[in-house]
C-alpha atoms as a PDB file:
ATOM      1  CA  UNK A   1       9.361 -27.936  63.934  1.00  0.00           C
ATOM      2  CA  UNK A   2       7.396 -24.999  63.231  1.00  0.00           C
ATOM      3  CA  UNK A   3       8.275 -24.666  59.794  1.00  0.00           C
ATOM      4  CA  UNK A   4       6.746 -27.825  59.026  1.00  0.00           C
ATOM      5  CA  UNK A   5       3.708 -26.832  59.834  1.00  0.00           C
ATOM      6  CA  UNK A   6       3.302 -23.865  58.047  1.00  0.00           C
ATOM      7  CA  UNK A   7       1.639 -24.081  54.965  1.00  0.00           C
ATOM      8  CA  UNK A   8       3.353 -23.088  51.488  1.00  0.00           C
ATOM      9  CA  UNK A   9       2.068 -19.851  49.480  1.00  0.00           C
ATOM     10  CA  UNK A  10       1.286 -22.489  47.007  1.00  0.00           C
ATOM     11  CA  UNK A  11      -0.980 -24.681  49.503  1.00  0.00           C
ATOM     12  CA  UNK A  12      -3.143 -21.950  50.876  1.00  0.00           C
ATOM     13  CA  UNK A  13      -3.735 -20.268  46.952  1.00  0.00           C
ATOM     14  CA  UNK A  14      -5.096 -24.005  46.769  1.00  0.00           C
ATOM     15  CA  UNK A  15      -7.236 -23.793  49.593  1.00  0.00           C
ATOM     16  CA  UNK A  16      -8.243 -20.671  48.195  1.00  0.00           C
ATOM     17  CA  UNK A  17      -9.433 -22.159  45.177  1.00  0.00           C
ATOM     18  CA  UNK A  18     -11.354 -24.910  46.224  1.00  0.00           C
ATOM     19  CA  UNK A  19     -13.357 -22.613  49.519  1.00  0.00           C
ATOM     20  CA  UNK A  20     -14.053 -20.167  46.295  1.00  0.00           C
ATOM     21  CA  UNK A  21     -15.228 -22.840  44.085  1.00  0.00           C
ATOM     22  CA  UNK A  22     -17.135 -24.635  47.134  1.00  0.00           C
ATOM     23  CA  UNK A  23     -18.969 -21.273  47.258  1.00  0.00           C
ATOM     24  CA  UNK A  24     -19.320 -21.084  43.633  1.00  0.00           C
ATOM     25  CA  UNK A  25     -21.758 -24.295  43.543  1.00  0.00           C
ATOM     26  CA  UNK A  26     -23.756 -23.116  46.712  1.00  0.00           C
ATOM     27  CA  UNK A  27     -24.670 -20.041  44.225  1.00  0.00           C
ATOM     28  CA  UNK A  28     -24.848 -21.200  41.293  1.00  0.00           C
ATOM     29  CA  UNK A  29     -26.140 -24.989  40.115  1.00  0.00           C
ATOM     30  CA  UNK A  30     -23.278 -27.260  39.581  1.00  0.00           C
ATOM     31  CA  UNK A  31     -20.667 -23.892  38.263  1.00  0.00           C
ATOM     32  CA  UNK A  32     -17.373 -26.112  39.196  1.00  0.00           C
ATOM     33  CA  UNK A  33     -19.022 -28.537  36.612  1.00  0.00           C
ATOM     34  CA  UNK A  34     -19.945 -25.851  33.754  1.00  0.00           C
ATOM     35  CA  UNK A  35     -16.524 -23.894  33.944  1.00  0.00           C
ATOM     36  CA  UNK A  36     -14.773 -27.046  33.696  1.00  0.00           C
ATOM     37  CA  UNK A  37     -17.050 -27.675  30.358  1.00  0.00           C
ATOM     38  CA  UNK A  38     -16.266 -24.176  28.719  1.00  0.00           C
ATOM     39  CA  UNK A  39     -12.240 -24.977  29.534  1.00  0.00           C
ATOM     40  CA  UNK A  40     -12.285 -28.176  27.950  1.00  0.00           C
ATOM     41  CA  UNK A  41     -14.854 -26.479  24.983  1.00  0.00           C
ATOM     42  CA  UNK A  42     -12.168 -23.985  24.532  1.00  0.00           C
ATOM     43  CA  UNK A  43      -8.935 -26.086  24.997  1.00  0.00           C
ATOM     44  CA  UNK A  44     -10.855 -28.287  21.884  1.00  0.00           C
ATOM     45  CA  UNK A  45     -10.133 -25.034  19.918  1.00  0.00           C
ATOM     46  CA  UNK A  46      -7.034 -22.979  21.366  1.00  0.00           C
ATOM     47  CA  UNK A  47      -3.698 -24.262  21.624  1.00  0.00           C
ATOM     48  CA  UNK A  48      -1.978 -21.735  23.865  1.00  0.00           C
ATOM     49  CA  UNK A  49      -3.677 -19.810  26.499  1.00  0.00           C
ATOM     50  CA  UNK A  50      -4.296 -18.075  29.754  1.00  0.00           C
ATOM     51  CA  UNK A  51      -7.119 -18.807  32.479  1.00  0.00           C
ATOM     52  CA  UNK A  52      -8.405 -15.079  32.026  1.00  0.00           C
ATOM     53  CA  UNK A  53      -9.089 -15.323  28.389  1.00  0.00           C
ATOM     54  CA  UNK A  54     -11.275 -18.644  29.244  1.00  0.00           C
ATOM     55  CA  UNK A  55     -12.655 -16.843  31.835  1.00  0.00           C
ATOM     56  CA  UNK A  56     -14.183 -13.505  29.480  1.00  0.00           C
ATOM     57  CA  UNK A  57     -14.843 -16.328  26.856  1.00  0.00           C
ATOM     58  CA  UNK A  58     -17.241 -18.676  29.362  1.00  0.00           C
ATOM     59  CA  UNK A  59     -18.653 -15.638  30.849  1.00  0.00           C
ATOM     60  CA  UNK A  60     -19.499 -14.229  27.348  1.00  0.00           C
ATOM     61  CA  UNK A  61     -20.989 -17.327  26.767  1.00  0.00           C
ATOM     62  CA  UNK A  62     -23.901 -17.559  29.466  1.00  0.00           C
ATOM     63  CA  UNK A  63     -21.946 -18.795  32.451  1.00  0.00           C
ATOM     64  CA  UNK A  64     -22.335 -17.241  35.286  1.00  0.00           C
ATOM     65  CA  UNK A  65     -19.957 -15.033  36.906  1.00  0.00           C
ATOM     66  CA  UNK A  66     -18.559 -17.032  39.977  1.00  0.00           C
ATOM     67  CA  UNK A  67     -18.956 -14.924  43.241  1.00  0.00           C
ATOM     68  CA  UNK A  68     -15.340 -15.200  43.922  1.00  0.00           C
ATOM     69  CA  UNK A  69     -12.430 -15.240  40.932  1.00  0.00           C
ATOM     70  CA  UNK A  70     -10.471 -17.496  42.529  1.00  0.00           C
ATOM     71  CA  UNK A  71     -12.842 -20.235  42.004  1.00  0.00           C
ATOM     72  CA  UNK A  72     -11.072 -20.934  38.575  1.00  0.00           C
ATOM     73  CA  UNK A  73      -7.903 -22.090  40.051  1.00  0.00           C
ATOM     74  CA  UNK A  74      -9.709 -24.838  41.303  1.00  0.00           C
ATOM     75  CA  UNK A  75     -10.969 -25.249  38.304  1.00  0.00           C
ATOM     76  CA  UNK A  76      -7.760 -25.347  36.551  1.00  0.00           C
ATOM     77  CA  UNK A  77      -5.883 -27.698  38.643  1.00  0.00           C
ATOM     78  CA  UNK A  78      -9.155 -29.862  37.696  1.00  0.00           C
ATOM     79  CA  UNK A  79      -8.347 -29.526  34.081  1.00  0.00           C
ATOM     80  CA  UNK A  80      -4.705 -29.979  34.536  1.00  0.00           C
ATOM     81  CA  UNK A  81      -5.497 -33.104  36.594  1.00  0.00           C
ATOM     82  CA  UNK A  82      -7.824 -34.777  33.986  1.00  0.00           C
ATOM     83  CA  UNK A  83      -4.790 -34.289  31.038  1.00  0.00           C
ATOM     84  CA  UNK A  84      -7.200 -31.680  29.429  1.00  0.00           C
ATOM     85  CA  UNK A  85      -4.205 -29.138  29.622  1.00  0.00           C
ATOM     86  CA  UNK A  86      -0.927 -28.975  30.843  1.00  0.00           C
ATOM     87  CA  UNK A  87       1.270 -25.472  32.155  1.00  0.00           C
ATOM     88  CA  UNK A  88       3.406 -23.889  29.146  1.00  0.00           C
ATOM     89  CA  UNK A  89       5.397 -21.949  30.882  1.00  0.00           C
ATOM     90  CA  UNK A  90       3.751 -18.059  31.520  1.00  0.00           C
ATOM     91  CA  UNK A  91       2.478 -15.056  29.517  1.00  0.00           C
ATOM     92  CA  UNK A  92       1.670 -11.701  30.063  1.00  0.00           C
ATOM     93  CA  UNK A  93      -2.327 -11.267  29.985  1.00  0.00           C
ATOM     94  CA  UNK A  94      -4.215  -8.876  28.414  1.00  0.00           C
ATOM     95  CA  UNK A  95      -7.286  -8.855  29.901  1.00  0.00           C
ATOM     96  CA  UNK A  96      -8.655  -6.545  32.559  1.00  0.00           C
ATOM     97  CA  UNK A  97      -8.581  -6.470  35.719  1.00  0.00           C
ATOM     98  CA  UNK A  98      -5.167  -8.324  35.810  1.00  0.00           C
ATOM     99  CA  UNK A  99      -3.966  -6.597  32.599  1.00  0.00           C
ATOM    100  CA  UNK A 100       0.115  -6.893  32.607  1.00  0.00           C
ATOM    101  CA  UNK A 101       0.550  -9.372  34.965  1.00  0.00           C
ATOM    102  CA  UNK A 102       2.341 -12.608  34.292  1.00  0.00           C
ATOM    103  CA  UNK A 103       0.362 -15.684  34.737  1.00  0.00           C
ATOM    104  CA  UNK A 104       0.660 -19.645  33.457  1.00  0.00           C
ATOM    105  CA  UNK A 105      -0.165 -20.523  30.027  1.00  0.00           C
ATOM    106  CA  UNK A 106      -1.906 -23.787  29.804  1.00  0.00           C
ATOM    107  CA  UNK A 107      -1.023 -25.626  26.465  1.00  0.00           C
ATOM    108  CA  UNK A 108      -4.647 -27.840  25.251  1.00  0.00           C
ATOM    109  CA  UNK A 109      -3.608 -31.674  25.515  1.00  0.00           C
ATOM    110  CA  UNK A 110      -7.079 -32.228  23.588  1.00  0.00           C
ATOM    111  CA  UNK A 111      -6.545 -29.182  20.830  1.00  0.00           C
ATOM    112  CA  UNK A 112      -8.779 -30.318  17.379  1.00  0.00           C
ATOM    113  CA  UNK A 113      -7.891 -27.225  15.375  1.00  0.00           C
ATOM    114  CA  UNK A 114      -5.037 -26.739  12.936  1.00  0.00           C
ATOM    115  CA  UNK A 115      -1.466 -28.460  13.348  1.00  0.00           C
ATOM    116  CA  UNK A 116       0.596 -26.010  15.468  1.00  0.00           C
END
């Protein structure tokens, strides 16, 4: 009985997500909104690729740096929901601060650049 009420690893990351992203919005002016924007801006242009290099892309293009990280999982499982991407299987990223790690690669459902 007790184990079913624990939660998975996978259900409190998600709860994570979406208290970051909550957070996110009080702080900044609709961010949940714009960070979905710059994914589906750069899923429009890149077949294959990892939250973090989104992440460096949208902050290098004027949006604001969300108070907590996390707040892009939320974010992500948006995307996913809405058929903007989809999980292809996992890379290595190459980005600091998670440099080396292993992480999902998200494969653009709505990719308008060359044939692949």
């Amino acid at each position: 009985m007790e184990q079913e009420n624990r939660k998975s690893t996978w259900d409190m990351a998600m709860e994570g997500a979406e208290a970051a992203a909550a957070h996110a919005d009080r702080e900044i002016f609709e961010w949940r909104d714009r960070a979905l924007s710059m994914i589906q801006k750069y899923a429009n242009t890149h077949f294959l690729f990892l939250t973090e290099e989104v992440r460096v892309w949208a902050y290098e293009q004027g949006l604001p740096t969300s108070p907590d990280p996390r707040a892009w999982g939320a974010v992500v499982r948006e995307a996913k929901r809405l058929e903007i991407i989809e999980q292809h299987g996992f890379a290595m990223v190459k980005v600091p601060p998670a440099h080396s790690r292993h992480m999902a690669q998200w494969k653009s459902l709505i990719y308008q650049g060359p044939t692949q």
